[in-house]
N, C-alpha and C. Protein backbone atom coordinates (compact mmCIF):
# COMPACT_ATOMS: atom_id res chain seq x y z
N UNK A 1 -23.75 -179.72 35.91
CA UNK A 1 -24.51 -180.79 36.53
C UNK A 1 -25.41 -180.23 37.65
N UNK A 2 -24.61 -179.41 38.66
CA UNK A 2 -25.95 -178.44 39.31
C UNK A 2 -27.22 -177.89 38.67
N UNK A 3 -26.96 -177.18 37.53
CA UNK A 3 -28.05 -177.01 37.02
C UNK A 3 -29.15 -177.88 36.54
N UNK A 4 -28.67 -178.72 36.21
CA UNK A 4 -29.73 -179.74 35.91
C UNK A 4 -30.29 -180.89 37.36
N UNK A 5 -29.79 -180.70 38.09
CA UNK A 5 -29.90 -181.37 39.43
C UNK A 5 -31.19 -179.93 40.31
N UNK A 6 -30.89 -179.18 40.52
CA UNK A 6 -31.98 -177.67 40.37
C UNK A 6 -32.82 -177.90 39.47
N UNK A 7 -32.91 -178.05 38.23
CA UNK A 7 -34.33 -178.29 37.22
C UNK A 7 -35.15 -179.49 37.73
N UNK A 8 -33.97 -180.83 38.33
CA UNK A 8 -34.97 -181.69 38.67
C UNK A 8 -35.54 -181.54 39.76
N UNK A 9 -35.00 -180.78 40.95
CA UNK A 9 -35.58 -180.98 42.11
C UNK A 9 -36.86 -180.27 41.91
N UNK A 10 -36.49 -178.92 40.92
CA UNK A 10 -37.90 -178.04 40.98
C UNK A 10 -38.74 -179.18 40.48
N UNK A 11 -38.99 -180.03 39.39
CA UNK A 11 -40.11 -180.63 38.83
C UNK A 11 -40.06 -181.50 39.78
N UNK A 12 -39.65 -182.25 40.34
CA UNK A 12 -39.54 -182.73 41.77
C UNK A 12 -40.99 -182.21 42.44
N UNK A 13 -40.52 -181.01 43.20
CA UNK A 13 -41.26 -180.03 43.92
C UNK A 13 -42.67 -179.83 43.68
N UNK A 14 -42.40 -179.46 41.65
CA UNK A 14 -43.80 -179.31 41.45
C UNK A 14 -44.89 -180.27 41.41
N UNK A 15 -44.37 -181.68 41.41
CA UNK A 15 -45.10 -183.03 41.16
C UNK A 15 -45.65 -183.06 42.64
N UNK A 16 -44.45 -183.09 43.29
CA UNK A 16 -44.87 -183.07 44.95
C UNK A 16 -46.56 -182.26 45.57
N UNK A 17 -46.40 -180.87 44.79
CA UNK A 17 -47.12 -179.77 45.14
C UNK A 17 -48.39 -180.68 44.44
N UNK A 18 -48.62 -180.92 43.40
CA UNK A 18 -49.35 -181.12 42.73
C UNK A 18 -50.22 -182.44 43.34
N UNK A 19 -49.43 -183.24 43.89
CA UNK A 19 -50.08 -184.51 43.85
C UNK A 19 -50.88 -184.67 45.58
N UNK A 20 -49.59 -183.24 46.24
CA UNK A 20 -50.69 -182.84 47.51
C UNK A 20 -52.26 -182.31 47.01
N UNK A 21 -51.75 -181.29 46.42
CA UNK A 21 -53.35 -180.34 45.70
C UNK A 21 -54.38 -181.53 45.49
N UNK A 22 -53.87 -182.41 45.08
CA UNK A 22 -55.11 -183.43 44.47
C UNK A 22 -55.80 -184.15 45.84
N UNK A 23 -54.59 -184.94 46.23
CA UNK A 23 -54.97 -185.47 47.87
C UNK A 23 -56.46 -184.30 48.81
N UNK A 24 -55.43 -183.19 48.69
CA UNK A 24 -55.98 -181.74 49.34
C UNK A 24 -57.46 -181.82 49.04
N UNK A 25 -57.51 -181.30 47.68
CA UNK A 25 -58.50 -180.99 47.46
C UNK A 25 -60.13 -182.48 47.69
N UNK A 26 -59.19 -183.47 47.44
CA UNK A 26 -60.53 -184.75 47.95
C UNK A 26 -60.69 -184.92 48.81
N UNK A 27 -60.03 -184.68 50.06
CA UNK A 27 -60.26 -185.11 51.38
C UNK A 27 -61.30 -183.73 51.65
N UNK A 28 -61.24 -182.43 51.30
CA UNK A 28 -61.45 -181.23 51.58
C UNK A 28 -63.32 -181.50 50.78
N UNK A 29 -63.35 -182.03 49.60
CA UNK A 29 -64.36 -182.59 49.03
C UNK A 29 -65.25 -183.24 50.06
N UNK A 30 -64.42 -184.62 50.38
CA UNK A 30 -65.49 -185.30 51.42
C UNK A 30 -66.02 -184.07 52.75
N UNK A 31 -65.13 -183.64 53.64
CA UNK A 31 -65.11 -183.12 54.69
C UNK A 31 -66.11 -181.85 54.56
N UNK A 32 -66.25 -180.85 53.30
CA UNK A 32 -66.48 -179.78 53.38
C UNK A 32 -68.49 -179.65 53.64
N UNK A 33 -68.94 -180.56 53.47
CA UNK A 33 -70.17 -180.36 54.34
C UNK A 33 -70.50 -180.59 55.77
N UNK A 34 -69.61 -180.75 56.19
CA UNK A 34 -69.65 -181.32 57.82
C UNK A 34 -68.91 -179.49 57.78
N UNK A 35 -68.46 -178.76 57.28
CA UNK A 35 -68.11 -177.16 57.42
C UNK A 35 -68.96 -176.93 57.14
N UNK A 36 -69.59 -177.02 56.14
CA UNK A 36 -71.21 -176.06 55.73
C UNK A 36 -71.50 -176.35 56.86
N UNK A 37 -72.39 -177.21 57.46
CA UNK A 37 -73.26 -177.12 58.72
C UNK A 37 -72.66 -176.50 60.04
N UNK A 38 -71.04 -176.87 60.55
CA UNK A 38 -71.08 -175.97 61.34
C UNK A 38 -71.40 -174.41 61.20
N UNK A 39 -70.60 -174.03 60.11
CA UNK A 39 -70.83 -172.43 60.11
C UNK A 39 -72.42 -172.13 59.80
N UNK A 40 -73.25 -172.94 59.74
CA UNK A 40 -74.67 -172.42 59.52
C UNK A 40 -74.90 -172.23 61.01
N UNK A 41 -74.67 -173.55 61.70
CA UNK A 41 -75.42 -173.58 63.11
C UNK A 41 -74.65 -172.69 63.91
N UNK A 42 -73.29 -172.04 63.28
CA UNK A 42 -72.75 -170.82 64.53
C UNK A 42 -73.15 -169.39 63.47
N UNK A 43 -73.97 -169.29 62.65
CA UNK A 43 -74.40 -168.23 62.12
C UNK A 43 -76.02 -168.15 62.84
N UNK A 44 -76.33 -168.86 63.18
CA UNK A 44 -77.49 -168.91 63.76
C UNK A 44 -77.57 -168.42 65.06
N UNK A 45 -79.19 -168.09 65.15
CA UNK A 45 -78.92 -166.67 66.45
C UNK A 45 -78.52 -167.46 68.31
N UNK A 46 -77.99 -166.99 68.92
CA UNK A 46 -77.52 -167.40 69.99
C UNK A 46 -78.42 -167.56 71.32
N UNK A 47 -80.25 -166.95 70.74
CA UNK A 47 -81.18 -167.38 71.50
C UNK A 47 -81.96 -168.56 71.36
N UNK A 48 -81.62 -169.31 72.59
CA UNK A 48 -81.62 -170.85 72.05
C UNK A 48 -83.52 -171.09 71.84
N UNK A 49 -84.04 -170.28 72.20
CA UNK A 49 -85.48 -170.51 71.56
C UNK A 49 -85.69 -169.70 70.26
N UNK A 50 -84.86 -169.08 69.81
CA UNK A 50 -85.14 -168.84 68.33
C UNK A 50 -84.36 -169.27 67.45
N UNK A 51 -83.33 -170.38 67.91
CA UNK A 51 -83.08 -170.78 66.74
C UNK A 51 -83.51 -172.01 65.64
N UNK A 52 -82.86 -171.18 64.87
CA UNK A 52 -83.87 -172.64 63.70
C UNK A 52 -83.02 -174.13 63.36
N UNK A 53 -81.76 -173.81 63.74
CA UNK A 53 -81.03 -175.42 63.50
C UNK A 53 -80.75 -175.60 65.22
N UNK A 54 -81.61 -176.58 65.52
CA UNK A 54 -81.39 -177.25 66.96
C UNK A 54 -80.25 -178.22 66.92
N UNK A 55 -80.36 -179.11 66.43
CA UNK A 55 -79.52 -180.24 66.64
C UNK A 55 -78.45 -180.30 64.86
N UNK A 56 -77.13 -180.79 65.04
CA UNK A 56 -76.61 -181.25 63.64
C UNK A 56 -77.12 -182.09 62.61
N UNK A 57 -78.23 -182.83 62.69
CA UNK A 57 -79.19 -183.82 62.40
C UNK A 57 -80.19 -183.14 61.91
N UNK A 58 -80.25 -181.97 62.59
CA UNK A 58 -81.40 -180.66 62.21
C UNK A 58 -80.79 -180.07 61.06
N UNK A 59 -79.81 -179.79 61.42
CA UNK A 59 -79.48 -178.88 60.41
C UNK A 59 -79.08 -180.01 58.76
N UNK A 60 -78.36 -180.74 58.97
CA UNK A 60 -78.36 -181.50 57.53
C UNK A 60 -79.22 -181.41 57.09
N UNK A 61 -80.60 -181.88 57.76
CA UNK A 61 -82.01 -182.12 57.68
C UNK A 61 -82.40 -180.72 56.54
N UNK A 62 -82.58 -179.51 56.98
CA UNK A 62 -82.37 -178.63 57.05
C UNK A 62 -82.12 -178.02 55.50
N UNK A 63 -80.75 -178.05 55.55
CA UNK A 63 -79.66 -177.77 54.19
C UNK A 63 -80.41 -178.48 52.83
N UNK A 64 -80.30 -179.77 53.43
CA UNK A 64 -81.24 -180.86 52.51
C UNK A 64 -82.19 -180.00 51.64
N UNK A 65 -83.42 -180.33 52.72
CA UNK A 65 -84.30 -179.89 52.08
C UNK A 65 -84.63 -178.37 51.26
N UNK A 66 -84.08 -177.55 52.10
CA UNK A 66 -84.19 -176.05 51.64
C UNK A 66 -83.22 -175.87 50.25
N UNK A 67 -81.93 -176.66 49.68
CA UNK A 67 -80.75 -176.43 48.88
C UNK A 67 -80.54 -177.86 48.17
N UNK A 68 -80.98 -178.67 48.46
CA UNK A 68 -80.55 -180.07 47.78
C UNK A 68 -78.92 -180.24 48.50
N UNK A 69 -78.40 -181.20 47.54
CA UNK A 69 -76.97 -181.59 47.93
C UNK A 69 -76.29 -180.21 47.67
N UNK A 70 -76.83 -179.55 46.60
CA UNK A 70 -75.73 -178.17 46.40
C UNK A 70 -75.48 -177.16 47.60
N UNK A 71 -76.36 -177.81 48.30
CA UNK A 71 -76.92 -176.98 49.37
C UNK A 71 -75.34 -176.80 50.52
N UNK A 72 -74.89 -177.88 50.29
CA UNK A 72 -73.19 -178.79 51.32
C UNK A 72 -72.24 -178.34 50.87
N UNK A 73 -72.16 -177.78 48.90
CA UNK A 73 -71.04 -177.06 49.02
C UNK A 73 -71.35 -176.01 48.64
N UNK A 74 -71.85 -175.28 48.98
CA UNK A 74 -72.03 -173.97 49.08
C UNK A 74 -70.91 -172.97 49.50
N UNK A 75 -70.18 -172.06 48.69
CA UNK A 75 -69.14 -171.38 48.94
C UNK A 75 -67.41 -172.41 49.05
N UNK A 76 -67.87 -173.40 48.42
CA UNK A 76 -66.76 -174.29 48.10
C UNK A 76 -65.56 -173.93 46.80
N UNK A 77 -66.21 -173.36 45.70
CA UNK A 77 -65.25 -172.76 44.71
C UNK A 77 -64.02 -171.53 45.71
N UNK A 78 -64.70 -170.81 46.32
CA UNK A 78 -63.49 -169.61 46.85
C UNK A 78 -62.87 -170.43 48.12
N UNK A 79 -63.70 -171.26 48.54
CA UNK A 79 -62.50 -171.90 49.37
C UNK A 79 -61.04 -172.54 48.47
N UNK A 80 -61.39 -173.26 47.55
CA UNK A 80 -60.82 -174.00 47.25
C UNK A 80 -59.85 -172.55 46.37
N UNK A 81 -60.36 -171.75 45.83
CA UNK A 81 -59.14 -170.74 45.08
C UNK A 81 -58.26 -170.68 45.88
N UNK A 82 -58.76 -170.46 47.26
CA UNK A 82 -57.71 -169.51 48.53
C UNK A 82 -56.86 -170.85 48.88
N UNK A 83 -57.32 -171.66 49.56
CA UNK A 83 -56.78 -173.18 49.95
C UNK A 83 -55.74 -173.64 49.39
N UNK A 84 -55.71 -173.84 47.85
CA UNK A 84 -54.72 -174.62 46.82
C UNK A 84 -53.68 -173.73 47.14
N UNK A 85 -53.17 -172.27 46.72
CA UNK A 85 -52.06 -171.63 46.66
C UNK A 85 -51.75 -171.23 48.17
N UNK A 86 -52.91 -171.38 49.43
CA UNK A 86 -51.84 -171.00 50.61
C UNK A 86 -51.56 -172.18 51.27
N UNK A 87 -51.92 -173.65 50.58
CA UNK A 87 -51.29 -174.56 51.19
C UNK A 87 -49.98 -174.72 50.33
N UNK A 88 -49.61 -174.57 49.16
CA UNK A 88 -48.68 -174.65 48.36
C UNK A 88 -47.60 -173.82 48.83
N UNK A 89 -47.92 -172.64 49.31
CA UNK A 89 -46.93 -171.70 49.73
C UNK A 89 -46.41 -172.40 50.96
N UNK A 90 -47.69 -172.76 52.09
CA UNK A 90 -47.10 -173.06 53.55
C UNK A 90 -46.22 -174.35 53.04
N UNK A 91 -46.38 -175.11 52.26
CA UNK A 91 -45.72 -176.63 52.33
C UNK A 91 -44.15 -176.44 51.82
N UNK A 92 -44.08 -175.11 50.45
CA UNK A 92 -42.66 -174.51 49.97
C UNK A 92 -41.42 -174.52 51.46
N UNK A 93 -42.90 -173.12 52.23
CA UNK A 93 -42.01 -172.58 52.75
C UNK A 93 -41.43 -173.88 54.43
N UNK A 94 -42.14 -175.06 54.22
CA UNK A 94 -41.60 -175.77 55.03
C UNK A 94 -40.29 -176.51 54.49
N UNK A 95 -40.33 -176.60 52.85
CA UNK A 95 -39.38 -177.74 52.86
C UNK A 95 -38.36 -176.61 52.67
N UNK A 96 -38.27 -175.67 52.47
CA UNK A 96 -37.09 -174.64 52.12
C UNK A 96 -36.39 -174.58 53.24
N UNK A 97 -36.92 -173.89 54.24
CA UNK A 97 -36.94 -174.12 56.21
C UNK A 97 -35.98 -175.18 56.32
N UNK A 98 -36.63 -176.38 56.28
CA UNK A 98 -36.19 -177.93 56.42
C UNK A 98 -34.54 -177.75 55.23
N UNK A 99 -34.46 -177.56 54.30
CA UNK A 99 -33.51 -177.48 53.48
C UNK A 99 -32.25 -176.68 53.83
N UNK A 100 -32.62 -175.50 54.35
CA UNK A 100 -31.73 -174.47 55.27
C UNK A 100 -31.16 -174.92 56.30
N UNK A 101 -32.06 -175.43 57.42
CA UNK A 101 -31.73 -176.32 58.39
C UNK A 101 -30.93 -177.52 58.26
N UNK A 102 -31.30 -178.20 57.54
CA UNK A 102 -30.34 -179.30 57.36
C UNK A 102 -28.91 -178.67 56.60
N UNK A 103 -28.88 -178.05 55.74
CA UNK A 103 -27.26 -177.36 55.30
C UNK A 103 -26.62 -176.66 56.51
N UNK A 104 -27.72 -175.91 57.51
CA UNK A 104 -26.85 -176.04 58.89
C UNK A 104 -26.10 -176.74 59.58
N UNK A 105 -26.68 -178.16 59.30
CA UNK A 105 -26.07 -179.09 60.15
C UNK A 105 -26.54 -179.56 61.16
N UNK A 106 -27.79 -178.97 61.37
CA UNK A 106 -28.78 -179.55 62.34
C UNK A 106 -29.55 -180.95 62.26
């Protein structure tokens, strides 16, 4: 009966993992052009008369026109490779933690 109580928790686990990844990855969807623009406007040079994105309004502006919408997720595929499996790992290694701890008795 353990064993099969272990098979369920893993598919348990993996539904869990899975149905974060999805959450994950849409919220990360909406959010990830409001990241494109910061890292443009802190890639940009630190002399405030030469730079070319003045304001955040500038810079959308900016992205827009020079890239279209593709322009917002730009470098979004390797985020998302790296993202999915080291949030999967950090979330394991919390409930395992949490699982240990509580058989402590804490």
């Amino acid at each position: 009966i353990y064993r099969v109580l272990d098979h369920l928790m893993i598919f348990h686990f993996l539904f869990t993992e899975l149905r974060r990844n999805f959450i994950f990855t849409f919220i990360i969807s909406i959010t990830y052009p409001f990241d494109v623009v910061k890292s443009t406007m802190q890639a940009d040079t630190v002399i405030k008369a030469d730079r070319k994105y003045k304001t955040v309004l500038d810079t959308f502006r900016i992205i827009y026109s020079e890239s279209g919408f593709k322009g917002f997720y730009r470098g979004y595929t390797p985020c998302m490779i790296r993202a999915i499996p080291a949030n999967a790992i950090c979330f394991f290694g919390y409930e395992y933690a949490m699982r240990v701890i509580n058989s402590l008795g804490y």
